[in-house]
Protein backbone atom coordinates (compact mmCIF):
# COMPACT_ATOMS: atom_id res chain seq x y z
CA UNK A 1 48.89 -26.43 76.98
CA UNK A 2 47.91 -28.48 73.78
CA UNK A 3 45.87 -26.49 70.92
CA UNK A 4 42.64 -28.51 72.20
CA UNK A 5 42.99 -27.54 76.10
CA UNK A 6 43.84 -23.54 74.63
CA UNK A 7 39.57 -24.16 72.89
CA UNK A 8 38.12 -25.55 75.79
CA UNK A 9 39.36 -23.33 77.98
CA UNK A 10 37.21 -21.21 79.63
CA UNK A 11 39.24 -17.73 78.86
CA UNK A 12 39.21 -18.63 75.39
CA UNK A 13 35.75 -19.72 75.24
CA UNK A 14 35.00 -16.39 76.67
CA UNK A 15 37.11 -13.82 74.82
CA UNK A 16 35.51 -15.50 71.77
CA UNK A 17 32.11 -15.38 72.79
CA UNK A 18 32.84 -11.46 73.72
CA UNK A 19 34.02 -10.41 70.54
CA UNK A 20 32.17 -12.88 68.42
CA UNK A 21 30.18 -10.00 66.78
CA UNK A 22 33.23 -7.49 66.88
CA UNK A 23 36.06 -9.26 65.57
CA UNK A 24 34.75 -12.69 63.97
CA UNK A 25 31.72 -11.50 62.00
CA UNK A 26 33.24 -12.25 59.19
CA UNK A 27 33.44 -15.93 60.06
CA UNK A 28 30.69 -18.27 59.00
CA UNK A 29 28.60 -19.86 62.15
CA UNK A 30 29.79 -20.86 65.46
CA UNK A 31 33.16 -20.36 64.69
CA UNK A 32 35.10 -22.62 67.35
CA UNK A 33 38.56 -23.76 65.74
CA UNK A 34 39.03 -27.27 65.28
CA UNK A 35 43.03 -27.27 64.76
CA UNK A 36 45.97 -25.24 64.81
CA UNK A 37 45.52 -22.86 61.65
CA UNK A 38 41.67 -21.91 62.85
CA UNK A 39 43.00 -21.29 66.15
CA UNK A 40 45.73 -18.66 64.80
CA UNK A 41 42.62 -17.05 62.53
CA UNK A 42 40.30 -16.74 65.66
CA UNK A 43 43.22 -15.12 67.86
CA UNK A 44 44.64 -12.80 64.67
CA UNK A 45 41.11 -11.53 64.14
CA UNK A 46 40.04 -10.34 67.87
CA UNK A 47 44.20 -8.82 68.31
CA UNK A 48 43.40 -7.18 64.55
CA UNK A 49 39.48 -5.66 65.24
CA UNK A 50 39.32 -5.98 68.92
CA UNK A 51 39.91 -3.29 71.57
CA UNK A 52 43.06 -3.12 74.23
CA UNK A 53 41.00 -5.50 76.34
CA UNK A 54 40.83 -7.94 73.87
CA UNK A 55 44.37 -7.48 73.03
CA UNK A 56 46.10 -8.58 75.84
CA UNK A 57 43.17 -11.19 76.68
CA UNK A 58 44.80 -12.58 73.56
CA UNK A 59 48.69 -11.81 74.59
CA UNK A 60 47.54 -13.93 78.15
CA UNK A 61 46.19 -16.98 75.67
CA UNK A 62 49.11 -17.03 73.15
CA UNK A 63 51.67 -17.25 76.48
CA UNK A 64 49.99 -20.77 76.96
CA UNK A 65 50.78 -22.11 73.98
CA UNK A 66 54.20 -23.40 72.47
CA UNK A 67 56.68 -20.87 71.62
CA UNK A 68 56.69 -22.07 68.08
CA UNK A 69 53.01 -22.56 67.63
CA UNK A 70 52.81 -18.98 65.30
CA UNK A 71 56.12 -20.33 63.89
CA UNK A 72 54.57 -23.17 63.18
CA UNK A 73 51.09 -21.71 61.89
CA UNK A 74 53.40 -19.47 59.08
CA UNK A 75 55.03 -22.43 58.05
CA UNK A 76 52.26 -23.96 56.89
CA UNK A 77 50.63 -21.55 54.51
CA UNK A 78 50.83 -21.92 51.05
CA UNK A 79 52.23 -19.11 49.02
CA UNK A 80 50.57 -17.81 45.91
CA UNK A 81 52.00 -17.09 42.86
């Protein structure tokens, strides 16, 4: 699946709107990712705060996407110095 289909889908959708207020509270508004990097945040944060449940509701979502996408996602950071 492409990043987009992953954010419409409706397991996403759903393990984000169940640990909105648990895991994302942090994050201003609505909080639906728009690319790859925001995608990686949302997921991170409900694996980091979230329970089991929400765990491997995660684990199911990352085995849809590309085997490099984290790969790909640490790439892409900038390093501070």
């Amino acid at each position: 699946m492409t990043t987009q289909e992953v954010i419409q889908s409706r397991e996403f959708q759903s393990v984000v709107d169940d640990y909105r207020e648990i895991c994302l509270w942090f994050m201003n508004g609505e909080r639906t990712p728009a690319n790859d990097i925001q995608l990686e945040q949302v997921l991170s944060a409900i694996e980091r705060s979230g329970d089991l449940a929400a765990f491997k509701r995660v684990g199911r979502i990352r085995k849809w996407l590309s085997p490099n996408f984290k790969a790909a996602y640490s790439n892409s950071l900038q390093v501070r110095e």
